[in-house]
Protein backbone atom coordinates (compact mmCIF):
# COMPACT_ATOMS: atom_id res chain seq x y z
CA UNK A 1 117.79 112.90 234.81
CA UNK A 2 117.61 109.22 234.33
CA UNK A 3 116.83 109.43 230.83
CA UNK A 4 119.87 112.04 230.29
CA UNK A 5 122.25 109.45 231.93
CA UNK A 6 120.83 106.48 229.62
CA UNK A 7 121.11 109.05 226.39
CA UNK A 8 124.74 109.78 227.17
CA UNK A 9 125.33 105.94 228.03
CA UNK A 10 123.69 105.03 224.81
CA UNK A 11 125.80 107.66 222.50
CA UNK A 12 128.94 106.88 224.48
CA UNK A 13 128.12 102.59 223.91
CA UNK A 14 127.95 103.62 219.98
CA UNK A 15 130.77 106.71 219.32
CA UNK A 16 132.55 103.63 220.99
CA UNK A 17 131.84 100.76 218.75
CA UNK A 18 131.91 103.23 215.58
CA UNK A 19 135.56 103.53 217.13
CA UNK A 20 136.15 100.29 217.50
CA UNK A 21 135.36 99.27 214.04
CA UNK A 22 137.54 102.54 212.66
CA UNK A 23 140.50 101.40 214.65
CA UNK A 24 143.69 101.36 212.96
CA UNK A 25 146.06 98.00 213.88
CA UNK A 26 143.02 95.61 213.51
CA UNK A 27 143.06 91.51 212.86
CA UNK A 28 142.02 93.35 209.66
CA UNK A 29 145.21 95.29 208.98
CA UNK A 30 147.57 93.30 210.24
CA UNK A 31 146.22 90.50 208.26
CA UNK A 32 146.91 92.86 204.76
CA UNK A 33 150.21 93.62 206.23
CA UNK A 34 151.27 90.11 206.84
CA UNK A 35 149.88 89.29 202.81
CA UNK A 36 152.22 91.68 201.95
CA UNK A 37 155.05 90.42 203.63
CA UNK A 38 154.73 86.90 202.43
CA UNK A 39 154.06 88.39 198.74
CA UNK A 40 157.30 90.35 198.92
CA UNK A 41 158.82 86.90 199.83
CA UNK A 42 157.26 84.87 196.97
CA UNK A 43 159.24 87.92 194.68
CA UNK A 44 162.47 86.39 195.18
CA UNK A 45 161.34 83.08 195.15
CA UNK A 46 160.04 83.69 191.80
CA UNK A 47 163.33 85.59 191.16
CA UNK A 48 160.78 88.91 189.96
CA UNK A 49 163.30 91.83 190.60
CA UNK A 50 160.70 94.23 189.16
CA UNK A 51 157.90 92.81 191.89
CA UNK A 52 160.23 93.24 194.53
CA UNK A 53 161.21 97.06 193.61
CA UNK A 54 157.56 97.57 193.96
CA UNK A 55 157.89 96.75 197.40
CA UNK A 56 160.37 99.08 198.73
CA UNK A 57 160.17 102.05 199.66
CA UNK A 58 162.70 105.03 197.85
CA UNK A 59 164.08 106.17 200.77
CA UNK A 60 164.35 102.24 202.48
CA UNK A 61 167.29 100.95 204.52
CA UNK A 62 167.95 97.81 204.70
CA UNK A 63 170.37 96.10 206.52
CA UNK A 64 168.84 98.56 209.04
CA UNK A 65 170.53 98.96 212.82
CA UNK A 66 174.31 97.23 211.43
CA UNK A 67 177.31 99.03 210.80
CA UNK A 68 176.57 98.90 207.08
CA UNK A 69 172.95 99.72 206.16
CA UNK A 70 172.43 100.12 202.61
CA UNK A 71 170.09 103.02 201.77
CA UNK A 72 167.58 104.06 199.13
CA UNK A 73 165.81 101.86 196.50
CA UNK A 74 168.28 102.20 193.48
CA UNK A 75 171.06 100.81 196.09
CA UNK A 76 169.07 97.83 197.43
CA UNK A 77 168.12 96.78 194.23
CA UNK A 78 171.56 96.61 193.28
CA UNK A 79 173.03 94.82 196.34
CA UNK A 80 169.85 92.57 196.26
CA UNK A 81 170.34 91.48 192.72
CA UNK A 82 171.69 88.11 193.42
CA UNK A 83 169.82 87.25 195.76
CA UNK A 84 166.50 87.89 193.45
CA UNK A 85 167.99 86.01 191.09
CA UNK A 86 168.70 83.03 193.27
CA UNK A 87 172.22 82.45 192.49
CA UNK A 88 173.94 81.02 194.38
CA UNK A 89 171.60 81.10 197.30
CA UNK A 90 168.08 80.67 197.96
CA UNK A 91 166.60 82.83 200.77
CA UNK A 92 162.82 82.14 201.98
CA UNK A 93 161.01 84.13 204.43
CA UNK A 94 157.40 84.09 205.87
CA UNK A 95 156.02 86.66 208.59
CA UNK A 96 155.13 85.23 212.29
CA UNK A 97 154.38 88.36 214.04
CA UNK A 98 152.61 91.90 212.90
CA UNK A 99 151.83 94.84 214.77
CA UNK A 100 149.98 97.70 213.60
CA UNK A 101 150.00 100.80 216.49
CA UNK A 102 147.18 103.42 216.56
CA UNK A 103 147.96 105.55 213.73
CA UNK A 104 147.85 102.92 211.65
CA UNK A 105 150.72 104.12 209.20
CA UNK A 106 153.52 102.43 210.29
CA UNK A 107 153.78 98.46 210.94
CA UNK A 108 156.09 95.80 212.37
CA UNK A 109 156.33 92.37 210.96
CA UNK A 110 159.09 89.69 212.34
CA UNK A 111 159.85 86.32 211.56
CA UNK A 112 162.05 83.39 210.24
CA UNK A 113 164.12 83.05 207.20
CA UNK A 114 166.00 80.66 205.49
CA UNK A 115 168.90 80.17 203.31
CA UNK A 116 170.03 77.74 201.19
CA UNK A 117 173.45 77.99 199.20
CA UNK A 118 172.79 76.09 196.00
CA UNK A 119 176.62 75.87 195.28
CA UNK A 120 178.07 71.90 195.87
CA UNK A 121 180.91 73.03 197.59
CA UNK A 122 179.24 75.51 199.90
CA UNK A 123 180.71 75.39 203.49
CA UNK A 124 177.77 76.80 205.39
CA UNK A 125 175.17 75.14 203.07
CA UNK A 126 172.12 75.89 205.03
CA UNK A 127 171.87 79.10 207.33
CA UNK A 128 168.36 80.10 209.31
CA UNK A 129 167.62 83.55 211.31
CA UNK A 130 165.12 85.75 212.50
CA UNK A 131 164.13 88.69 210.01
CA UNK A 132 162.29 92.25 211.15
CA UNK A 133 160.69 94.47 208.35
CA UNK A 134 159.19 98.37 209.45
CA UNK A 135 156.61 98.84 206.63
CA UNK A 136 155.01 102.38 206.10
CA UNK A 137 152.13 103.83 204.01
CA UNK A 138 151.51 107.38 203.28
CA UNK A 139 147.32 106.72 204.67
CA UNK A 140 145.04 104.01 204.49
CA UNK A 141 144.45 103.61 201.10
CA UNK A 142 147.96 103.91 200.43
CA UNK A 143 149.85 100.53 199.25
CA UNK A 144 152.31 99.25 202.41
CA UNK A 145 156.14 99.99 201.59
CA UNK A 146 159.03 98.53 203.54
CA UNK A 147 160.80 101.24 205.09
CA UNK A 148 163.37 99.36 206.92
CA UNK A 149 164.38 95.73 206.87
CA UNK A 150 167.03 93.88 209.30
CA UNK A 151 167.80 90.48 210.19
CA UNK A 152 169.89 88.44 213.02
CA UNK A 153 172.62 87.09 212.13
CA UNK A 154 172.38 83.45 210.42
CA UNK A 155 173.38 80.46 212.08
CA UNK A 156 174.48 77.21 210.80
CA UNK A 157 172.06 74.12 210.69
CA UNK A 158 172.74 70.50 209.34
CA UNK A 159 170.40 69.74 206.64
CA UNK A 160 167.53 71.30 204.20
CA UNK A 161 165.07 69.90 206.30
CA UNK A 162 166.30 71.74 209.33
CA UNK A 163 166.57 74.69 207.23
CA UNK A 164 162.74 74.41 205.79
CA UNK A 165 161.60 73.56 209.33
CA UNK A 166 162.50 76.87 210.90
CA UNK A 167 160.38 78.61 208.03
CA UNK A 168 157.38 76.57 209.93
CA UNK A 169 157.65 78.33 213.41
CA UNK A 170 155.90 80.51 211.26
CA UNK A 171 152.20 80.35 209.74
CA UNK A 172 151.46 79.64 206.35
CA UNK A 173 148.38 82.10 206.48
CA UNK A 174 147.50 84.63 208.46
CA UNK A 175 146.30 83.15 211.81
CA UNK A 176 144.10 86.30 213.07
């Protein structure tokens, strides 16, 4: 009997770790996840409007939970065009938080943006807010899409520095 129970303990100790290592939403994953985010970010810094179509998925909405989401690739990538470009503003954004659930096909990733009119007569030159991107991937070897993308509203702050500060509530690498 005893060496039943310490079989099944033993089997049960390493289905579990087998598990463990298997388990969708790992440091792991939500490390890729959050590389992908701040890639898709560096696309409009660069002003690469052909980078950031790779990054979206078809059927996307963005602008995702307002009264006037804008849907479908062909659609983003036209109301996103000057902001890719970086005329007249300048919008940064770097992930904070991701969140992979078991399933490990659809992910969360939050965090701070920036934006900086570039225009001298701008009224609201520098604007900051909070940013939330769904990404999806059809399995695990599947490239991560964003699915839907939504922001706060911005607010007003007083100087680039302010502005470029908020990015930093944020890591600069993933810090799992």
């Amino acid at each position: 009997m005893k060496k039943t129970w310490l079989m099944m303990i033993t089997v049960t100790v390493a289905m579990s770790a087998s598990a463990a290592r298997e388990q969708p939403g790992s440091a792991t994953d939500e490390c890729a996840v959050w590389q992908r985010e701040a890639d898709f970010a560096r696309t409009v810094d660069t002003h690469d409007m052909a980078a950031f179509a790779s990054f979206i998925d078809p059927t996307a909405v963005f602008n995702a939970g307002s009264t006037a989401p804008i849907r479908g690739r062909k659609a983003i990538l036209e109301h996103w065009a000057g902001i890719v470009s970086g005329a007249p503003v300048k919008l940064l954004w770097r992930p904070h938080t991701v969140t992979i659930p078991v399933g490990g096909n659809v992910a969360f990733s939050a965090g701070p943006y920036t934006m900086i009119n570039t225009k001298a007569d701008a009224t609201n030159r520098y604007l900051v807010g909070e940013f939330t991107t769904i990404w999806v991937r059809k399995d695990r070897n599947a490239q991560w899409l964003v699915s839907l993308d939504s922001g706060t509203d911005p607010r007003s702050v007083a100087s680039e520095e302010e502005a470029l500060g908020h990015l930093d509530e944020a890591p600069k690498t993933c810090s799992r």
